[in-house]
C-alpha atoms as a PDB file:
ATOM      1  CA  UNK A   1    -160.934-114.720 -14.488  1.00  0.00           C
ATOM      2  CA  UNK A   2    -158.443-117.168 -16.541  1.00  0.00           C
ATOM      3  CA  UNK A   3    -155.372-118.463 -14.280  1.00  0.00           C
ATOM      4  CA  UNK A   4    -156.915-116.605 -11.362  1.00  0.00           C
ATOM      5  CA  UNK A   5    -157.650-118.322  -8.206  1.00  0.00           C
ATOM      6  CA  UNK A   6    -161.257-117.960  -7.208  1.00  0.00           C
ATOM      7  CA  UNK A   7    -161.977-120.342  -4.289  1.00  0.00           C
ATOM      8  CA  UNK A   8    -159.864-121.924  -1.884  1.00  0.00           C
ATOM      9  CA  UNK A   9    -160.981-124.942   0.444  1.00  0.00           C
ATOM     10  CA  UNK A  10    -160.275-124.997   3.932  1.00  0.00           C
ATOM     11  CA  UNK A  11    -160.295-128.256   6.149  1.00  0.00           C
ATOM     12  CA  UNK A  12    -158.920-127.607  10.154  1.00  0.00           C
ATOM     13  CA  UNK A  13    -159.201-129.249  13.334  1.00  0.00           C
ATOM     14  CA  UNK A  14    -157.690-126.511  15.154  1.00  0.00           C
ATOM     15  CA  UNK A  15    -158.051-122.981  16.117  1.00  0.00           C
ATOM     16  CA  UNK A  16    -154.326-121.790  15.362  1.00  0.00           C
ATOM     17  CA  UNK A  17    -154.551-124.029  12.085  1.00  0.00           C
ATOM     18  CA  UNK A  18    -157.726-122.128  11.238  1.00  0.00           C
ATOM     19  CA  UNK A  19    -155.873-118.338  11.496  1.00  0.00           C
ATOM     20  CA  UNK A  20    -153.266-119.466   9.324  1.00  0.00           C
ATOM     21  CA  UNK A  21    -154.584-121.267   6.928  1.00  0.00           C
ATOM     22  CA  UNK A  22    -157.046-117.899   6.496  1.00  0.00           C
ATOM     23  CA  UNK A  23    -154.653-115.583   6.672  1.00  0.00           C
ATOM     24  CA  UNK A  24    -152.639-117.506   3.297  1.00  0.00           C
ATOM     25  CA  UNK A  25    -155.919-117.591   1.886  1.00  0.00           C
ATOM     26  CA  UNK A  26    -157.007-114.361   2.263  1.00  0.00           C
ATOM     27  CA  UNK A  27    -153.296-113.406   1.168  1.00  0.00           C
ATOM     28  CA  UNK A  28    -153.904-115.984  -2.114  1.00  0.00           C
ATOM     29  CA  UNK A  29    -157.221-114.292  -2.991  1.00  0.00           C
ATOM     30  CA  UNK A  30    -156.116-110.393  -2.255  1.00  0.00           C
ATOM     31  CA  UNK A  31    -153.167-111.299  -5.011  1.00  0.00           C
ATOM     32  CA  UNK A  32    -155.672-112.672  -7.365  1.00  0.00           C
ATOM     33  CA  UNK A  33    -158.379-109.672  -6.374  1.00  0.00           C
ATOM     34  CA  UNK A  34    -155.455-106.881  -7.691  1.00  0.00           C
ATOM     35  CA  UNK A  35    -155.094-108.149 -10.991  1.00  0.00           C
ATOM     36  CA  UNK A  36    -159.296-107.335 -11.277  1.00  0.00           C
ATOM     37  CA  UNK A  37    -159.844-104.803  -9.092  1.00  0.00           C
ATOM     38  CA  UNK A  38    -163.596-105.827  -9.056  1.00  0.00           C
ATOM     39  CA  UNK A  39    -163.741-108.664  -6.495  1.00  0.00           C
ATOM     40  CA  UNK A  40    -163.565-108.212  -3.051  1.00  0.00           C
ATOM     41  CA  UNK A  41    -163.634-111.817  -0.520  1.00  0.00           C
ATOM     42  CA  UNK A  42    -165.777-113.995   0.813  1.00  0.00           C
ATOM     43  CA  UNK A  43    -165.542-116.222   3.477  1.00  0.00           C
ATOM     44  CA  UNK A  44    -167.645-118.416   4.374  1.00  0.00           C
ATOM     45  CA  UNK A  45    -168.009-121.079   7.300  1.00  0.00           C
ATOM     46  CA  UNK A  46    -169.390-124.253   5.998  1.00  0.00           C
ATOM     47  CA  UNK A  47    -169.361-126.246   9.220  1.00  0.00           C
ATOM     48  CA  UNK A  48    -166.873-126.594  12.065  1.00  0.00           C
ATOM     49  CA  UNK A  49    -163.412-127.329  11.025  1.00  0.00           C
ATOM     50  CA  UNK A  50    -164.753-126.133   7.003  1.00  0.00           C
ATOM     51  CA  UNK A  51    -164.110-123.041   5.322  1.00  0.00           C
ATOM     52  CA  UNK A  52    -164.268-121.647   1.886  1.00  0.00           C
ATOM     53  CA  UNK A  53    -162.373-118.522   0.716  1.00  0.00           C
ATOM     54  CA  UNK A  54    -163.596-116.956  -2.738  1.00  0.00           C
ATOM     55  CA  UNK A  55    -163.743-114.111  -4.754  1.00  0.00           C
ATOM     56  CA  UNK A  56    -166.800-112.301  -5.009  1.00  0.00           C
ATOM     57  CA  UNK A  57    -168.691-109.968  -7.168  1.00  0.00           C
ATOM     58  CA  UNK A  58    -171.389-109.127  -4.210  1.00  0.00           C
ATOM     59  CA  UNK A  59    -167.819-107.621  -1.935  1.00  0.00           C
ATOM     60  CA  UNK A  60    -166.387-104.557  -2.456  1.00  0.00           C
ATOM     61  CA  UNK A  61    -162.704-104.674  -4.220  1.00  0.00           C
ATOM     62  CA  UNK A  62    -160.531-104.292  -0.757  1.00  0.00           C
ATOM     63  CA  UNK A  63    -162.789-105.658   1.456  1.00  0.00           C
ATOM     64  CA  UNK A  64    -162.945-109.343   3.458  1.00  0.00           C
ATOM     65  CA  UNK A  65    -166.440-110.563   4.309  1.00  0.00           C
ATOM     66  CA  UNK A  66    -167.350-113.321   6.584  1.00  0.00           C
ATOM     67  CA  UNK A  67    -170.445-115.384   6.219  1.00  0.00           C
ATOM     68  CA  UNK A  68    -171.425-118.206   8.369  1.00  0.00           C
ATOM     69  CA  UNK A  69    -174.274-120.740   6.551  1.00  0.00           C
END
């Protein structure tokens, strides 16, 4: 995946800051997803306030997932 973004790191302290900053992630990564067509996206709550958003092999191509570790 060459000049594709894969992962993006999220750092909030609020709730509104949190929806947008996901939404231009999951925006980012959708972009990134069409040129493949065989990632769908991850995301995955590291702790409070930390977020990563990534492209994944183990998600359908179209589909969001949420995971919280």
């Amino acid at each position: 995946m060459s000049n594709i973004i894969e992962a993006i790191n999220i750092e909030v302290t609020s709730r509104h800051d949190l929806e947008q900053r996901l939404e231009a992630a999951e925006a980012a990564l959708q972009e990134a997803a069409r040129r493949t067509r065989a990632h769908g996206i991850l995301i995955t709550r590291q702790e409070a306030g930390r977020y990563t958003a990534r492209l994944s092999d183990q998600v359908p191509y179209g589909l969001t997932r949420e995971l919280h570790s």
